[in-house]
N, C-alpha and C. Protein backbone atom coordinates (compact mmCIF):
# COMPACT_ATOMS: atom_id res chain seq x y z
N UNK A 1 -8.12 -3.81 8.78
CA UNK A 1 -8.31 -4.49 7.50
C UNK A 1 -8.22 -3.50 6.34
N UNK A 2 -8.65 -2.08 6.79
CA UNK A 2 -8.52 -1.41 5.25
C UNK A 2 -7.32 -1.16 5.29
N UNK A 3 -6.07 -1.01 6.01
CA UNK A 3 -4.73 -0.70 5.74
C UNK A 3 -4.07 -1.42 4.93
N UNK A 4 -4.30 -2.84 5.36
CA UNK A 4 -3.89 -4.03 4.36
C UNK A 4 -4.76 -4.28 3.29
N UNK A 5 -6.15 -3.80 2.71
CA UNK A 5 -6.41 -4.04 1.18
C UNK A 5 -5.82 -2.67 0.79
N UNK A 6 -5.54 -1.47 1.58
CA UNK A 6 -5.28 -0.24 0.51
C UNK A 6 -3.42 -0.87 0.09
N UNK A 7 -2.89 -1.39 0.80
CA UNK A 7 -1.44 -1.22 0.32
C UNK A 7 -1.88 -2.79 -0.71
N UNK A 8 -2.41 -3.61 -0.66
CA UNK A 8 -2.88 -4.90 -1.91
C UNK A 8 -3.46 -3.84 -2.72
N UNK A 9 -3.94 -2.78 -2.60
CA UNK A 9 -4.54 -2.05 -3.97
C UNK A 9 -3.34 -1.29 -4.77
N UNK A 10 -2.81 -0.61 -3.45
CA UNK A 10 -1.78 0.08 -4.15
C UNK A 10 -0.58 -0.53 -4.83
N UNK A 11 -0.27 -2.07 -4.61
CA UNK A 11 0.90 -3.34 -5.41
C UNK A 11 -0.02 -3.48 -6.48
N UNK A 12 -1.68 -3.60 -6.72
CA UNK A 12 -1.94 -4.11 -7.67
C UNK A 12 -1.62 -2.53 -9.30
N UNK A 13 -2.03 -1.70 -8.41
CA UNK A 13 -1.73 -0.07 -9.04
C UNK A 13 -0.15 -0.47 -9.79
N UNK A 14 0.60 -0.73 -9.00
CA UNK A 14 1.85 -0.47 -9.59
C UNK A 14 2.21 -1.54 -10.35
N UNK A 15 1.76 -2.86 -10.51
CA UNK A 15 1.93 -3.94 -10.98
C UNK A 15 1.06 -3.56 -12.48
N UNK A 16 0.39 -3.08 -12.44
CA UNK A 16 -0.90 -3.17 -13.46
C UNK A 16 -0.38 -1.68 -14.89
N UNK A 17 0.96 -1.17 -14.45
CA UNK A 17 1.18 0.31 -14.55
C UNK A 17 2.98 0.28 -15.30
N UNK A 18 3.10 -0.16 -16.52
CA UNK A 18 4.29 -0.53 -16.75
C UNK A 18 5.22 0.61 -16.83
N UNK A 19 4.40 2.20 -16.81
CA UNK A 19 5.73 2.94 -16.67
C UNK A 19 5.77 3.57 -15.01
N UNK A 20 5.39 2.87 -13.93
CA UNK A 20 5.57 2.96 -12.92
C UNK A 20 6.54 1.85 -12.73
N UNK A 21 6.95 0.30 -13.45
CA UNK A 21 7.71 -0.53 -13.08
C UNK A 21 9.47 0.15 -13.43
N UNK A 22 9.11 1.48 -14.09
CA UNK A 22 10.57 1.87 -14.17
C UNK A 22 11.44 2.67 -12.98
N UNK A 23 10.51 2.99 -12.27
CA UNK A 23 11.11 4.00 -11.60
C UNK A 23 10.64 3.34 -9.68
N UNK A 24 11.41 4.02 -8.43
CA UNK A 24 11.19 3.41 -6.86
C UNK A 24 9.79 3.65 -6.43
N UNK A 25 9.13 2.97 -6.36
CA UNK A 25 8.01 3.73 -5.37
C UNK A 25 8.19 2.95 -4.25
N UNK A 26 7.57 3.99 -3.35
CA UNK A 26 7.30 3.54 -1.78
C UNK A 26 5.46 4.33 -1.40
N UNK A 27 5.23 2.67 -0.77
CA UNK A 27 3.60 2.52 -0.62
C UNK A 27 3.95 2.85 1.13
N UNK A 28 3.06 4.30 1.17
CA UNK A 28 3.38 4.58 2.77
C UNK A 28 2.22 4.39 3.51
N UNK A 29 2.50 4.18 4.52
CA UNK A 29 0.87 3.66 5.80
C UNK A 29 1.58 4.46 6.70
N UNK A 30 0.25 4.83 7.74
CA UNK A 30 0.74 5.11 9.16
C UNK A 30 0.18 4.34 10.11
N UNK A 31 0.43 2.45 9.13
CA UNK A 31 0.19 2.09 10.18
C UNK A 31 0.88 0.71 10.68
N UNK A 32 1.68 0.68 11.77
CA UNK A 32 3.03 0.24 11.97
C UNK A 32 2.24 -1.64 12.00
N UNK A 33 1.49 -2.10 11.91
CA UNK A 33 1.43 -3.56 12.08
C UNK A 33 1.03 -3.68 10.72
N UNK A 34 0.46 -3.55 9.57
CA UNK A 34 -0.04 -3.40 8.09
C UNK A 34 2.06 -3.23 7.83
N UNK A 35 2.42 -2.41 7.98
CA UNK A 35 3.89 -2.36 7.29
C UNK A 35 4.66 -3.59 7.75
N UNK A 36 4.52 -3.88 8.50
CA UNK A 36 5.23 -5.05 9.45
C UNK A 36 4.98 -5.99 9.16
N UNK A 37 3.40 -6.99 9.01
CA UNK A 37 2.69 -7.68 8.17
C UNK A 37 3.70 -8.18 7.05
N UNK A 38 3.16 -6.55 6.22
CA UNK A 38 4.12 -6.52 4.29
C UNK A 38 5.55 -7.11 4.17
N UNK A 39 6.25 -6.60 5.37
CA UNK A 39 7.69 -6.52 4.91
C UNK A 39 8.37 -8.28 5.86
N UNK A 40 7.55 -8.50 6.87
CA UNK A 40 7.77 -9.77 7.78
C UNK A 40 8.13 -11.11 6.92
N UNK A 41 9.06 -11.56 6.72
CA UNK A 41 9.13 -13.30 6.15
C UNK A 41 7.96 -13.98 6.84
N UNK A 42 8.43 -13.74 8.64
CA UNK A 42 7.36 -15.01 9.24
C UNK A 42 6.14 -14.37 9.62
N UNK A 43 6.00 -12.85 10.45
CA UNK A 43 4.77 -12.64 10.96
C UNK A 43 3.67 -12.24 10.04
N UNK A 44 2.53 -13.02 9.94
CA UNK A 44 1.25 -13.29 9.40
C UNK A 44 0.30 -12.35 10.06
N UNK A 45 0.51 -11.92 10.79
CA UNK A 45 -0.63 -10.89 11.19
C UNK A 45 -1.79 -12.01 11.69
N UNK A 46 -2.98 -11.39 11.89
CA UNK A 46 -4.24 -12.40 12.01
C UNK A 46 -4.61 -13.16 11.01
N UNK A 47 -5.13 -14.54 11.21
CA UNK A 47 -5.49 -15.71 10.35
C UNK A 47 -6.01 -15.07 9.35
N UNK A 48 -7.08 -14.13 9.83
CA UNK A 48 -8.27 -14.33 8.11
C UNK A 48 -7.13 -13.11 7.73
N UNK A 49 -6.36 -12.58 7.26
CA UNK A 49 -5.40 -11.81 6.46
C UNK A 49 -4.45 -12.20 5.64
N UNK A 50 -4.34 -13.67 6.10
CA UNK A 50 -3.40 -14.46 5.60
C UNK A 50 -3.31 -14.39 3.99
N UNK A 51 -4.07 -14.59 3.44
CA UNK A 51 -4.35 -14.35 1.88
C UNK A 51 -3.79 -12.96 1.53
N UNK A 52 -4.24 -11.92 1.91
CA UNK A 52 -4.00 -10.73 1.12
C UNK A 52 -2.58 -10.45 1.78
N UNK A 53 -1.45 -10.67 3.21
CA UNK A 53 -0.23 -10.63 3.26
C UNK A 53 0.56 -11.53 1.92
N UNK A 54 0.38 -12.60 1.50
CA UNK A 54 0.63 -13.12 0.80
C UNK A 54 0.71 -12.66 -0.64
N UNK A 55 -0.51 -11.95 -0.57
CA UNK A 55 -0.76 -11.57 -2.73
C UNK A 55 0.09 -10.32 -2.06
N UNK A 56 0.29 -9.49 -1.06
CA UNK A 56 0.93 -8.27 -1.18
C UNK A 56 2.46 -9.08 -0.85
N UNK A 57 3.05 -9.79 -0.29
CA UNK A 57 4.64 -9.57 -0.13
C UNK A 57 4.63 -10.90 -1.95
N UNK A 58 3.92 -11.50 -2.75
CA UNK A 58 3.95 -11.86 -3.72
C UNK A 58 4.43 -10.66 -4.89
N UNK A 59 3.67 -9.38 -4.75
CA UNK A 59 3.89 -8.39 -5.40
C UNK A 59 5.27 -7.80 -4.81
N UNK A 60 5.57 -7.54 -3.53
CA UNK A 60 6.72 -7.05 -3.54
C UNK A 60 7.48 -7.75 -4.21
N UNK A 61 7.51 -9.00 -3.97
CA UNK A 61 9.19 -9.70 -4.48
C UNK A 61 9.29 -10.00 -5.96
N UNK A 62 7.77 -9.73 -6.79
CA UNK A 62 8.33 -9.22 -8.35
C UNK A 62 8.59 -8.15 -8.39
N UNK A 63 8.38 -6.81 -7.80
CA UNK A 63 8.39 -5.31 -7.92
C UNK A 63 9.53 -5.48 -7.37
N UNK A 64 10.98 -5.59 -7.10
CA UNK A 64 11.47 -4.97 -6.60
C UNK A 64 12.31 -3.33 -6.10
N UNK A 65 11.39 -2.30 -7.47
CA UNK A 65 11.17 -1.43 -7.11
C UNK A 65 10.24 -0.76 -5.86
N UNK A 66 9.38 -1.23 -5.45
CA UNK A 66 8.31 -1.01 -4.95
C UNK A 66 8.55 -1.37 -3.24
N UNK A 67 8.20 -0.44 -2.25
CA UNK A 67 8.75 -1.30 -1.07
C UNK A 67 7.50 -0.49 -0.33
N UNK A 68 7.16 -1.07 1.11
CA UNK A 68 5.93 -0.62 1.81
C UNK A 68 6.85 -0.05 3.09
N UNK A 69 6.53 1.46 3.64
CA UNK A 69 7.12 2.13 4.49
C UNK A 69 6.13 2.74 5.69
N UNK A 70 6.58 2.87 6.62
CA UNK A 70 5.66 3.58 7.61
C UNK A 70 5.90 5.15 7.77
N UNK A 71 5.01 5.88 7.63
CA UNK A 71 5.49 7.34 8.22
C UNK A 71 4.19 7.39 8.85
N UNK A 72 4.65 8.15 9.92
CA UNK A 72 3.15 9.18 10.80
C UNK A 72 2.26 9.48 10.04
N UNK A 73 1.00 9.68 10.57
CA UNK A 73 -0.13 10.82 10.41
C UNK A 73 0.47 11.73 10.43
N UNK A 74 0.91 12.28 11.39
CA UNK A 74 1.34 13.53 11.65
C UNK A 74 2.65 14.18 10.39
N UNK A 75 3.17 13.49 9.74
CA UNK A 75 4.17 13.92 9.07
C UNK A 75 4.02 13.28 7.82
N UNK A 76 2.36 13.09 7.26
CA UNK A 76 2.12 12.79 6.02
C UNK A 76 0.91 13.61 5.34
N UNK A 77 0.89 14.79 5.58
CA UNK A 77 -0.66 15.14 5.73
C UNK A 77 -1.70 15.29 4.50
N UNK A 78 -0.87 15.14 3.39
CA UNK A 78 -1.37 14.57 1.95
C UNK A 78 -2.13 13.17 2.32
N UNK A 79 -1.50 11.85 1.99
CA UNK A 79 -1.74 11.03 2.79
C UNK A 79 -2.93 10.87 3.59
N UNK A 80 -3.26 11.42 4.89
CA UNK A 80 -4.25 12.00 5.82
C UNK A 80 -5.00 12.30 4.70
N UNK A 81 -4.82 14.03 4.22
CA UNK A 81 -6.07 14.22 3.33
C UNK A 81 -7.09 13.40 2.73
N UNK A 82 -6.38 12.61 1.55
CA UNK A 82 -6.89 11.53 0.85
C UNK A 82 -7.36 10.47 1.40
N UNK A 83 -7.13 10.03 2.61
CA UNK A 83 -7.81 8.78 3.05
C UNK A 83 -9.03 9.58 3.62
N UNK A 84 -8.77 10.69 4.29
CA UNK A 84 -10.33 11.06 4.79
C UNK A 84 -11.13 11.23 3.52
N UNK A 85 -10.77 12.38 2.59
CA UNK A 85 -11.71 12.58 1.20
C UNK A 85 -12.56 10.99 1.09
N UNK A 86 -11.61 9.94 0.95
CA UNK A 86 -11.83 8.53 0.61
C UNK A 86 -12.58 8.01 1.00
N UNK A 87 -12.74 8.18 2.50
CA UNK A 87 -13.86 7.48 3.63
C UNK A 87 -15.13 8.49 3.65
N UNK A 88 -14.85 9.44 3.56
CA UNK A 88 -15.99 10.27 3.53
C UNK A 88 -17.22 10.34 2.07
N UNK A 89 -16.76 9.24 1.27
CA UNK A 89 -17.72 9.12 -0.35
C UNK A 89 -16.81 9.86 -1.08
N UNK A 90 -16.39 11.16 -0.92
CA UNK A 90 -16.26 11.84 -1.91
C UNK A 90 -15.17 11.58 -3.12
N UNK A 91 -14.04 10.58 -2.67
CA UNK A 91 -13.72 10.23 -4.13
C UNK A 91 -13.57 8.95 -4.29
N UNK A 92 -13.84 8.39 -5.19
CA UNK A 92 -14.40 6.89 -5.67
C UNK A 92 -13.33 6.04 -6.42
N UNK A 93 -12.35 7.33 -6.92
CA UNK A 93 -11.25 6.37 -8.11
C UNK A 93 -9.61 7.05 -7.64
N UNK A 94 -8.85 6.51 -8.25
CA UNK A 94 -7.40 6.65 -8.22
C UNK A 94 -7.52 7.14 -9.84
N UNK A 95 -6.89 8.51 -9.53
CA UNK A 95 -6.44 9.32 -11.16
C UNK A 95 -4.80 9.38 -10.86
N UNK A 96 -4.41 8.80 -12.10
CA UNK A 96 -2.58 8.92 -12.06
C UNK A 96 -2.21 10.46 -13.16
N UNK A 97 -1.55 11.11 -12.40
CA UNK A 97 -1.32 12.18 -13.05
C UNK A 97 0.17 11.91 -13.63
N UNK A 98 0.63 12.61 -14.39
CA UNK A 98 2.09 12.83 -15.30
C UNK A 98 2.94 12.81 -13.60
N UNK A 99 3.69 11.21 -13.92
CA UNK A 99 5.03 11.11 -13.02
C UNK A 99 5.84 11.46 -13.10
């Protein structure tokens, strides 16, 4: 469940962010059923998710800059970093630095 509200957080980030609507982003997971979910016409994932697949492939198909990708743990280790910092308390907010 947190794979699928972090990538609904991260569409609402880029939706909410008009000089991010200029340029590609890609929202990465390492985690192959959350990407699959996002990018699926038909597969829904589990019932109670149904809502937030929806507000997230809603956001893709106005963004069409914006696309949801899978890479490893192992070959994201930024990525890694930040979700542990994240789970562990220590950081509370998303700071956007000069893109």
């Amino acid at each position: 469940m947190a794979e699928i509200l972090a990538i609904k957080k991260a569409c609402e980030l880029c939706a909410s962010n008009h000089q991010l609507a200029k340029r590609n982003i890609q929202i990465v997971s390492d985690y192959t059923v959350a990407v699959s979910w996002a990018n699926s016409v038909e597969n829904f994932g589990s019932y109670r998710h149904i809502n937030i697949i929806y507000d997230i492939r809603g956001y893709l198909q106005q963004m069409k800059n914006v696309s949801v990708i899978f890479s490893s743990r192992s070959s994201n280790s930024m990525a890694d970093s930040i979700a542990k910092l994240s789970s562990s308390g220590a950081a509370d907010r998303v700071e956007w630095g000069e893109l």
